[in-house]
PDB file of N, CA and C in Angstrom:
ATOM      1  N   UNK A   1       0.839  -1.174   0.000  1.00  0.00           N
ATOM      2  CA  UNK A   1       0.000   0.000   0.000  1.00  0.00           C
ATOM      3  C   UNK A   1       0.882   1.235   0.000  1.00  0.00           C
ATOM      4  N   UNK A   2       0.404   1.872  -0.749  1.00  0.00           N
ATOM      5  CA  UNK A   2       1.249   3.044  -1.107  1.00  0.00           C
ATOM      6  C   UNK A   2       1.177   4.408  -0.069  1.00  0.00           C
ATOM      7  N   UNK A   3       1.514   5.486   0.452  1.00  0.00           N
ATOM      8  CA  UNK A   3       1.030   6.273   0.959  1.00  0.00           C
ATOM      9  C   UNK A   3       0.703   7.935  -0.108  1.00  0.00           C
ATOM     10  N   UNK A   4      -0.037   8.212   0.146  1.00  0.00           N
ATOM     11  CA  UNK A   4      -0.058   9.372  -0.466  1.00  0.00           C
ATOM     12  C   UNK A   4       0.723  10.855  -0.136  1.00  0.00           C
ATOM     13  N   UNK A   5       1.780  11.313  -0.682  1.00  0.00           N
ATOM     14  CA  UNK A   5       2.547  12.668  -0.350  1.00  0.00           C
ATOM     15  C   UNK A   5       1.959  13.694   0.901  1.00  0.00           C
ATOM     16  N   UNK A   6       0.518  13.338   1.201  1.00  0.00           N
ATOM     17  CA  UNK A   6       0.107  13.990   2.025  1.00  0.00           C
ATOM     18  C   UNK A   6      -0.096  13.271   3.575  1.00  0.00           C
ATOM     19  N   UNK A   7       0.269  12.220   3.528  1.00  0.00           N
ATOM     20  CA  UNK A   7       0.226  11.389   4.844  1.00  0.00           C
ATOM     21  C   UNK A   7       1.041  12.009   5.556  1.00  0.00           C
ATOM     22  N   UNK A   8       0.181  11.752   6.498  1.00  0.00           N
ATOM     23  CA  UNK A   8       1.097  12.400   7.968  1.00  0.00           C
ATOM     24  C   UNK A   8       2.242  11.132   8.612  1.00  0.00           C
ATOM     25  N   UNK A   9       3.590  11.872   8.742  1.00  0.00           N
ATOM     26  CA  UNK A   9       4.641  10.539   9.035  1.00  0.00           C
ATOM     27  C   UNK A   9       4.221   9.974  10.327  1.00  0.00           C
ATOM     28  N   UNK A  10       4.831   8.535  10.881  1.00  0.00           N
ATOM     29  CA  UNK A  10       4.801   8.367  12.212  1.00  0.00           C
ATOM     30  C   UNK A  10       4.756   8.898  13.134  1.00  0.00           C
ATOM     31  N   UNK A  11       5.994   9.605  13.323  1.00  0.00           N
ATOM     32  CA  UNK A  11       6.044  10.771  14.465  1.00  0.00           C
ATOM     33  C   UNK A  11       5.123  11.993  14.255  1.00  0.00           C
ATOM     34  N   UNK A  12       4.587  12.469  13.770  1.00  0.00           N
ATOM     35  CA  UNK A  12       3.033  13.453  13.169  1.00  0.00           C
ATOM     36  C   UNK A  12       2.239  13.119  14.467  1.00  0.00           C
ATOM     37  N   UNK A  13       2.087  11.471  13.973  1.00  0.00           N
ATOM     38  CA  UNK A  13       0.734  10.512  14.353  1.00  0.00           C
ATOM     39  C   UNK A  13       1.221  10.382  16.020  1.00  0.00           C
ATOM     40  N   UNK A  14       2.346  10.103  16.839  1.00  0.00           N
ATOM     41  CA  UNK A  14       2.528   9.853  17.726  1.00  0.00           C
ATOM     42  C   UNK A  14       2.458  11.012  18.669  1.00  0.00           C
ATOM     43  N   UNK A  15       2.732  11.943  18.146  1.00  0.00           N
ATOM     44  CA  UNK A  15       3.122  13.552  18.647  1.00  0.00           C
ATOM     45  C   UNK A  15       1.253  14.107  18.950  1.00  0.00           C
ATOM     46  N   UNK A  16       1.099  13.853  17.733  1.00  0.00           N
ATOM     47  CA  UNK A  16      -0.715  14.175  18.334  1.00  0.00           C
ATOM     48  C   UNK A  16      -1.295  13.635  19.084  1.00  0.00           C
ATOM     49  N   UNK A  17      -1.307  12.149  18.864  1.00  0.00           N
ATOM     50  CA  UNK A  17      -1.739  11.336  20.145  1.00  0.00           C
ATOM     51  C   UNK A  17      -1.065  12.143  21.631  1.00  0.00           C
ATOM     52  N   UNK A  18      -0.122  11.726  21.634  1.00  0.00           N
ATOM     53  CA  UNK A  18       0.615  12.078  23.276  1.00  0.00           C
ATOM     54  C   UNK A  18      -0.047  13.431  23.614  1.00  0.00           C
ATOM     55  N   UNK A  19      -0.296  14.667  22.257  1.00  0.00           N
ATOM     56  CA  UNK A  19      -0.388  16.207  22.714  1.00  0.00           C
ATOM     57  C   UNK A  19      -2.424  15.533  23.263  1.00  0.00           C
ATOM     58  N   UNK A  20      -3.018  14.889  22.637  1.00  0.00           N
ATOM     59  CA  UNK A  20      -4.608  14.707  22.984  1.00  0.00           C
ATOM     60  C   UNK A  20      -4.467  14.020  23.987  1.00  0.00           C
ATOM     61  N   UNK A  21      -3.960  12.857  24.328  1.00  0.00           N
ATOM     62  CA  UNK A  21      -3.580  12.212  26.202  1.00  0.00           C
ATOM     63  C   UNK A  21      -3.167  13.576  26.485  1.00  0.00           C
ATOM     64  N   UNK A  22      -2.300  14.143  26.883  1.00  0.00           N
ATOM     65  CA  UNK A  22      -1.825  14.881  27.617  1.00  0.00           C
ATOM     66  C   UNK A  22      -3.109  16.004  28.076  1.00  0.00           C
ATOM     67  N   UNK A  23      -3.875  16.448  26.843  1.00  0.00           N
ATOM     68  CA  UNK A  23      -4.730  17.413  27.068  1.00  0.00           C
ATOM     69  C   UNK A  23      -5.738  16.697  27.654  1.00  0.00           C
ATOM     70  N   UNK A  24      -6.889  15.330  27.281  1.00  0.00           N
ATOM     71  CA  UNK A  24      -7.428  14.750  28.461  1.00  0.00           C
ATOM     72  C   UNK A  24      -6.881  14.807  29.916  1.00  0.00           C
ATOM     73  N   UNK A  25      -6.132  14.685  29.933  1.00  0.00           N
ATOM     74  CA  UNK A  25      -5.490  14.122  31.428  1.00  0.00           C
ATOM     75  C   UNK A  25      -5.484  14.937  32.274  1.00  0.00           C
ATOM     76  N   UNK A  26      -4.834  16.267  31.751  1.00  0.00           N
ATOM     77  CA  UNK A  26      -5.093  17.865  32.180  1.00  0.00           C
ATOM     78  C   UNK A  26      -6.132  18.468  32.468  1.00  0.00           C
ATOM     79  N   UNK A  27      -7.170  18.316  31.202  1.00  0.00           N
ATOM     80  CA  UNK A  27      -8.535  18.398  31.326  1.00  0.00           C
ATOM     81  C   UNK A  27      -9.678  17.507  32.558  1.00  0.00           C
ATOM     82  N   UNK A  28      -9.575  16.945  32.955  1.00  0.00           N
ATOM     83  CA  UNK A  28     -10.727  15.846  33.913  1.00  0.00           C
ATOM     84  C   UNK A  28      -9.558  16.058  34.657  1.00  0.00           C
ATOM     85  N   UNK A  29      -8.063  16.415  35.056  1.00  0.00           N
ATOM     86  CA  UNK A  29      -7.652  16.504  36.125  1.00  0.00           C
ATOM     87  C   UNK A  29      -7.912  17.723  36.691  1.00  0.00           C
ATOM     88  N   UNK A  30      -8.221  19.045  36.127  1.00  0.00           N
ATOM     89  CA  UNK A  30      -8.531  20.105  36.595  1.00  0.00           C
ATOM     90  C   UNK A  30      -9.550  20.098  36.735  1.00  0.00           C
ATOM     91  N   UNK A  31     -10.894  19.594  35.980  1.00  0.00           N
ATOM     92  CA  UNK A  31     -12.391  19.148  36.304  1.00  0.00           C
ATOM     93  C   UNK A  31     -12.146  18.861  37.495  1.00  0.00           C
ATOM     94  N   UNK A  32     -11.887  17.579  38.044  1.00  0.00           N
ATOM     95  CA  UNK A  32     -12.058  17.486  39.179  1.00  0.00           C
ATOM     96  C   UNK A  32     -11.291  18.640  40.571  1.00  0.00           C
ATOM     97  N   UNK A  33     -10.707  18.839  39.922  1.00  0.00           N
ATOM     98  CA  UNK A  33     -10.529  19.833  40.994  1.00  0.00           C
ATOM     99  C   UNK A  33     -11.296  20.913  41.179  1.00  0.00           C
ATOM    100  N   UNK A  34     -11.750  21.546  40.309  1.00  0.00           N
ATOM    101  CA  UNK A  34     -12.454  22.468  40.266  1.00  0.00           C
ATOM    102  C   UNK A  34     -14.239  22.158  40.818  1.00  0.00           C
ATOM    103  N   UNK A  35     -14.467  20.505  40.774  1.00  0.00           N
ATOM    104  CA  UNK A  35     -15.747  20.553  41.133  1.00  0.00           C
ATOM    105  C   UNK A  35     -15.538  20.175  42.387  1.00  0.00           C
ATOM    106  N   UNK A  36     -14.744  18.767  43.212  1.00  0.00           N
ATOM    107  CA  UNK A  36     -14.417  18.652  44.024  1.00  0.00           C
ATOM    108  C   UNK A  36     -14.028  20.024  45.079  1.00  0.00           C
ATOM    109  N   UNK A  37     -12.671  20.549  45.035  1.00  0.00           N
ATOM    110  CA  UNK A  37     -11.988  21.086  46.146  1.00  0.00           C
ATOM    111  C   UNK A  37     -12.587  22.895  45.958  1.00  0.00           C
ATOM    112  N   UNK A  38     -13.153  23.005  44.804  1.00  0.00           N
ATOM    113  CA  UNK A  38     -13.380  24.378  44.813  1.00  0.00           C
ATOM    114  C   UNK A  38     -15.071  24.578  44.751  1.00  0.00           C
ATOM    115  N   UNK A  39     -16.193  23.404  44.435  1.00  0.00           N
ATOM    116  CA  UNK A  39     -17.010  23.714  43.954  1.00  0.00           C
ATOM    117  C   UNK A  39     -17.991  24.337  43.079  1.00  0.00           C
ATOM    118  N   UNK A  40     -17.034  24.218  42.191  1.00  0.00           N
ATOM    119  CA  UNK A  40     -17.515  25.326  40.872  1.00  0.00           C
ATOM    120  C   UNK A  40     -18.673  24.355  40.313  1.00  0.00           C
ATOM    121  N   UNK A  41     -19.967  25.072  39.752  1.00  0.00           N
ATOM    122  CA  UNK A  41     -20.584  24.319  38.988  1.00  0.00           C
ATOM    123  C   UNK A  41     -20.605  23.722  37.715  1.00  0.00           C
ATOM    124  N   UNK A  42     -20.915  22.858  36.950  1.00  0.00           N
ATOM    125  CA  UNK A  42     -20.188  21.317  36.540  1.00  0.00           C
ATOM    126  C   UNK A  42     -19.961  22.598  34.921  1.00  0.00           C
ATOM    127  N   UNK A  43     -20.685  23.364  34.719  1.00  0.00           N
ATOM    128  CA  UNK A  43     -20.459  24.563  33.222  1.00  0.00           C
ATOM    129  C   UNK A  43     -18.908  24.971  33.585  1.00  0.00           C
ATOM    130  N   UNK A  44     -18.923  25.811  34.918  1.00  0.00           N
ATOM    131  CA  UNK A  44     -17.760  26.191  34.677  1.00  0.00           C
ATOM    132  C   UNK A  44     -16.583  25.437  35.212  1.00  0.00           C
ATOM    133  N   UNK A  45     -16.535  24.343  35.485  1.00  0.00           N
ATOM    134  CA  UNK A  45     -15.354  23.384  35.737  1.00  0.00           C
ATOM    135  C   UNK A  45     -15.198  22.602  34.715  1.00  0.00           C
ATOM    136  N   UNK A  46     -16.442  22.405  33.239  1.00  0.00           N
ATOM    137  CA  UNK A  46     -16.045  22.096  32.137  1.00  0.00           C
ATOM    138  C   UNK A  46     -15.096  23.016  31.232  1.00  0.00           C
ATOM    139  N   UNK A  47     -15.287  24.489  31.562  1.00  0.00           N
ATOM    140  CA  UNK A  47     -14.232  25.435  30.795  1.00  0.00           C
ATOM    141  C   UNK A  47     -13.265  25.406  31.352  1.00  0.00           C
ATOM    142  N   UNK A  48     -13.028  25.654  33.139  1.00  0.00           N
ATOM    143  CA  UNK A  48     -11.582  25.332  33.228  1.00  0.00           C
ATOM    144  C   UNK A  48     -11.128  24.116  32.842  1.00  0.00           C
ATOM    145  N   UNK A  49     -11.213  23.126  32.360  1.00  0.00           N
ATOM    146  CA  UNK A  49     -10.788  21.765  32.278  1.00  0.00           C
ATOM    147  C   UNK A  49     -10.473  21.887  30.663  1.00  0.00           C
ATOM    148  N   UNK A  50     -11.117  22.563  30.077  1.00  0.00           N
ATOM    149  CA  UNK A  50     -10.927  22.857  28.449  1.00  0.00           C
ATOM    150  C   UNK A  50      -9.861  23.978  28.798  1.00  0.00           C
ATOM    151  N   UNK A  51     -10.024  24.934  29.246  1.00  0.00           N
ATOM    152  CA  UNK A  51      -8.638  25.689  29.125  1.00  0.00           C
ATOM    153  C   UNK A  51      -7.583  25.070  29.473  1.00  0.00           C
ATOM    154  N   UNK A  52      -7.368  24.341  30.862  1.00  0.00           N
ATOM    155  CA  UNK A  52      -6.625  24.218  31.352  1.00  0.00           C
ATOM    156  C   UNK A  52      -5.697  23.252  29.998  1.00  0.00           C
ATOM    157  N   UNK A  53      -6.527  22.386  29.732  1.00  0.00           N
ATOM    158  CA  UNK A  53      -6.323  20.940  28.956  1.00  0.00           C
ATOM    159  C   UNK A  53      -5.365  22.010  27.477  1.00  0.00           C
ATOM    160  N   UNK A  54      -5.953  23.090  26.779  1.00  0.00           N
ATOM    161  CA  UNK A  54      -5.620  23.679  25.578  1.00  0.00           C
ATOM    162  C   UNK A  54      -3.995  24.373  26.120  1.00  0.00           C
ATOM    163  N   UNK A  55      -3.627  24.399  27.784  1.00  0.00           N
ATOM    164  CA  UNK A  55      -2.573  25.789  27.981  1.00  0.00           C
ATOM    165  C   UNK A  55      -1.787  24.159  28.839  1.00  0.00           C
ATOM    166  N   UNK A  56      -1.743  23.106  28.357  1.00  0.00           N
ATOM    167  CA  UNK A  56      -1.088  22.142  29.853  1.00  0.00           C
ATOM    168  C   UNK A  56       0.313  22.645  30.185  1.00  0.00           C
ATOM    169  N   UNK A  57       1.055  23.241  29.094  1.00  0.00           N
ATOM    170  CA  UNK A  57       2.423  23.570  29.536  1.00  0.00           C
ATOM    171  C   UNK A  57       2.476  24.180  30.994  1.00  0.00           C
ATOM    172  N   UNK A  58       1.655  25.284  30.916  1.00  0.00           N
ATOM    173  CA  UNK A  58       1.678  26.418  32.065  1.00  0.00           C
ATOM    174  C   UNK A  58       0.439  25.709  33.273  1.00  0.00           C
ATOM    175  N   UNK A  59      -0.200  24.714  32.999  1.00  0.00           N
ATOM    176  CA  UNK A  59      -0.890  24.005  33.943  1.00  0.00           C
ATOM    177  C   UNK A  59       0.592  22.687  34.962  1.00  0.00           C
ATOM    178  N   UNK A  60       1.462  22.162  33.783  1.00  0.00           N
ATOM    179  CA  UNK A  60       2.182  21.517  34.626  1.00  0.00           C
ATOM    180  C   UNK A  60       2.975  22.484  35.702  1.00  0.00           C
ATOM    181  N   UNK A  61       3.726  23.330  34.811  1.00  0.00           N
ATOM    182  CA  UNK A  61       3.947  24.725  35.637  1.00  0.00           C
ATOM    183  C   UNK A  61       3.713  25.105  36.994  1.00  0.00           C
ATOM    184  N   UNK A  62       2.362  25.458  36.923  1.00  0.00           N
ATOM    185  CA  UNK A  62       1.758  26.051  38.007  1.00  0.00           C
ATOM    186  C   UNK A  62       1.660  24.226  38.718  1.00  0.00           C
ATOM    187  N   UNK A  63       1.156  23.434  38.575  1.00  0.00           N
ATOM    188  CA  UNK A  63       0.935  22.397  39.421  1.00  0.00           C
ATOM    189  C   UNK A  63       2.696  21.837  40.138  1.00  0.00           C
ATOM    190  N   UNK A  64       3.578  21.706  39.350  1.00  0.00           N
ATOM    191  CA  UNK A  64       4.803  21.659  40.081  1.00  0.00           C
ATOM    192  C   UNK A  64       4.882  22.801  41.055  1.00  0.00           C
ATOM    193  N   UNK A  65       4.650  23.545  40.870  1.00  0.00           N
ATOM    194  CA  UNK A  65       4.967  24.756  42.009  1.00  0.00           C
ATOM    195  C   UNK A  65       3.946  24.331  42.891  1.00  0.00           C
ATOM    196  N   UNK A  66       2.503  23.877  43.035  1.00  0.00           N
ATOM    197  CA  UNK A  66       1.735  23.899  43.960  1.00  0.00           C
ATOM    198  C   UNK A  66       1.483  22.444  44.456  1.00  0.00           C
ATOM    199  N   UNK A  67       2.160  21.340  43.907  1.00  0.00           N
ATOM    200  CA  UNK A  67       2.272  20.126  44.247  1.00  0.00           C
ATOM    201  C   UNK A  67       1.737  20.031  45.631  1.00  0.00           C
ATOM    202  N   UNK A  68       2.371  20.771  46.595  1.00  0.00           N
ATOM    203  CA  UNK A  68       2.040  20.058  48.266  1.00  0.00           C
ATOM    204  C   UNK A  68       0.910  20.611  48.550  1.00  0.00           C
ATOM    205  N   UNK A  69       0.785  21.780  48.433  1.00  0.00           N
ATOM    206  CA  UNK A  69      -0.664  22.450  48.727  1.00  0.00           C
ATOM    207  C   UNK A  69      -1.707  21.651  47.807  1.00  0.00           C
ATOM    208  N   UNK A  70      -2.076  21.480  46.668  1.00  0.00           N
ATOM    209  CA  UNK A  70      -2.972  20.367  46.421  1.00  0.00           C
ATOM    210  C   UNK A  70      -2.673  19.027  46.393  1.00  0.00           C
ATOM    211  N   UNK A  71      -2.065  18.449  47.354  1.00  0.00           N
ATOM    212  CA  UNK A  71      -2.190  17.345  47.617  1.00  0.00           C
ATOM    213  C   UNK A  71      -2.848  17.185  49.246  1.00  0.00           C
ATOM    214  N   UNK A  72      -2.562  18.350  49.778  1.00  0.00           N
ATOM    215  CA  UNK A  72      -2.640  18.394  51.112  1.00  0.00           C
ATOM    216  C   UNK A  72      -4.247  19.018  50.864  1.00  0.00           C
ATOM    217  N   UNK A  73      -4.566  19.773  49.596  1.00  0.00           N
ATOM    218  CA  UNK A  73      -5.965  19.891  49.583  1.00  0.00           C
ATOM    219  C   UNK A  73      -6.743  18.445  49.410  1.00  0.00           C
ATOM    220  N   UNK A  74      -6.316  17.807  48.634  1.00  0.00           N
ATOM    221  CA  UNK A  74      -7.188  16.838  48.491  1.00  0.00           C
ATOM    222  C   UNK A  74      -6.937  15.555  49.386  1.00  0.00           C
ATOM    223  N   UNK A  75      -5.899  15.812  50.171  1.00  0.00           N
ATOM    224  CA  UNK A  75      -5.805  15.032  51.648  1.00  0.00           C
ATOM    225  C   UNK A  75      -7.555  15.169  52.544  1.00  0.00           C
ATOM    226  N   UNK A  76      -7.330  16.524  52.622  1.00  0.00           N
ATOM    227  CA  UNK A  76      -8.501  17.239  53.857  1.00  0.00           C
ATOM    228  C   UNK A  76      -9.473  16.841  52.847  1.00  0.00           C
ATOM    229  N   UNK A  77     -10.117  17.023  51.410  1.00  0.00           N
ATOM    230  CA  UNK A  77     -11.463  16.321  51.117  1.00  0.00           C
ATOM    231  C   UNK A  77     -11.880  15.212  51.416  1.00  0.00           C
ATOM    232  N   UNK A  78     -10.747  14.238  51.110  1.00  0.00           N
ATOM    233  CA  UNK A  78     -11.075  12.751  51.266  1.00  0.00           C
ATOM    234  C   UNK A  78     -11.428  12.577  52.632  1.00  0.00           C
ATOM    235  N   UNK A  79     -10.587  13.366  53.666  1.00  0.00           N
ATOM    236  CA  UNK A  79     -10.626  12.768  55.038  1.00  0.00           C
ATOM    237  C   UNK A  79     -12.247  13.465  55.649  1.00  0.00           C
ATOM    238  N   UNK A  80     -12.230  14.640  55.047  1.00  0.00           N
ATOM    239  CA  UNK A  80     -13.730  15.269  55.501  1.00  0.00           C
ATOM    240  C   UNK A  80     -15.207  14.292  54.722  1.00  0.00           C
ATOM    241  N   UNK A  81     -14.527  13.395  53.619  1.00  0.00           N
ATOM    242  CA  UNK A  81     -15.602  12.497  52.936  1.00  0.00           C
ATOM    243  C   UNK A  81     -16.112  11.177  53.919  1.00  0.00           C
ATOM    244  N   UNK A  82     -14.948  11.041  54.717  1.00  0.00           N
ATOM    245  CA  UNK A  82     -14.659  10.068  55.109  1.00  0.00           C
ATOM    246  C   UNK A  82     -15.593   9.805  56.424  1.00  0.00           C
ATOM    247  N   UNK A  83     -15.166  11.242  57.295  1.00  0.00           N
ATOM    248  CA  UNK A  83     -16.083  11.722  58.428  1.00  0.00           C
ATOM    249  C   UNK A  83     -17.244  11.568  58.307  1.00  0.00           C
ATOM    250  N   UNK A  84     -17.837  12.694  57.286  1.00  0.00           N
ATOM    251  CA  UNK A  84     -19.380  12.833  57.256  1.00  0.00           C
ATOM    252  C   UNK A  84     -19.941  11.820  56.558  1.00  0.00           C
ATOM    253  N   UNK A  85     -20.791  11.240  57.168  1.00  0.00           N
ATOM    254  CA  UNK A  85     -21.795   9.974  57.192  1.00  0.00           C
ATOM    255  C   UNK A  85     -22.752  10.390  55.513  1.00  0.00           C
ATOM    256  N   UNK A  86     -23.037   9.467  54.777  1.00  0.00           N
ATOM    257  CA  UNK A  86     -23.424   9.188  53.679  1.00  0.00           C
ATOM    258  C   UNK A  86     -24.806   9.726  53.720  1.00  0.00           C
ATOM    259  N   UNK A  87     -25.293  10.661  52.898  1.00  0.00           N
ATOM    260  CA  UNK A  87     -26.852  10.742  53.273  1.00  0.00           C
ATOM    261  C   UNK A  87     -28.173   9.734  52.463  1.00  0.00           C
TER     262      UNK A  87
END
């Protein structure tokens, strides 16, 4: 099978994949934060999760710098989930 002059090479194909994982991952990882630890309603924790997901460079960025503080945020959710009794 032949390819046509306009095919996109391997690395094209691999480079997009990894850049669309990367932007999911970013995306539903800031979703949840934003609905979880901040409570935003589910509209606007779908746009941060689309921005965040379109800018991930400056999302890993900012998350290396804030590593302990949201981990230690989402320490105190789980443990406050944990407390309050199921309704």
């Amino acid at each position: 099978m032949e390819l046509s002059p306009l095919s996109p090479s391997l690395g094209e194909v691999l480079l997009t994949t990894a850049n669309w994982v990367v932007f999911l991952v970013v995306a539903v990882a800031s979703y949840r934060r934003s609905r979880c630890l901040s409570g935003y309603p589910v509209w606007k924790s779908v746009v941060i999760g689309v921005v965040a997901g379109a800018w991930w460079p400056l999302w890993l960025i900012v998350w290396c710098v804030n590593r302990d503080r949201i981990a230690w945020e989402w320490r105190e959710y789980r443990r406050e989930r944990t407390l309050t009794p199921a309704a």
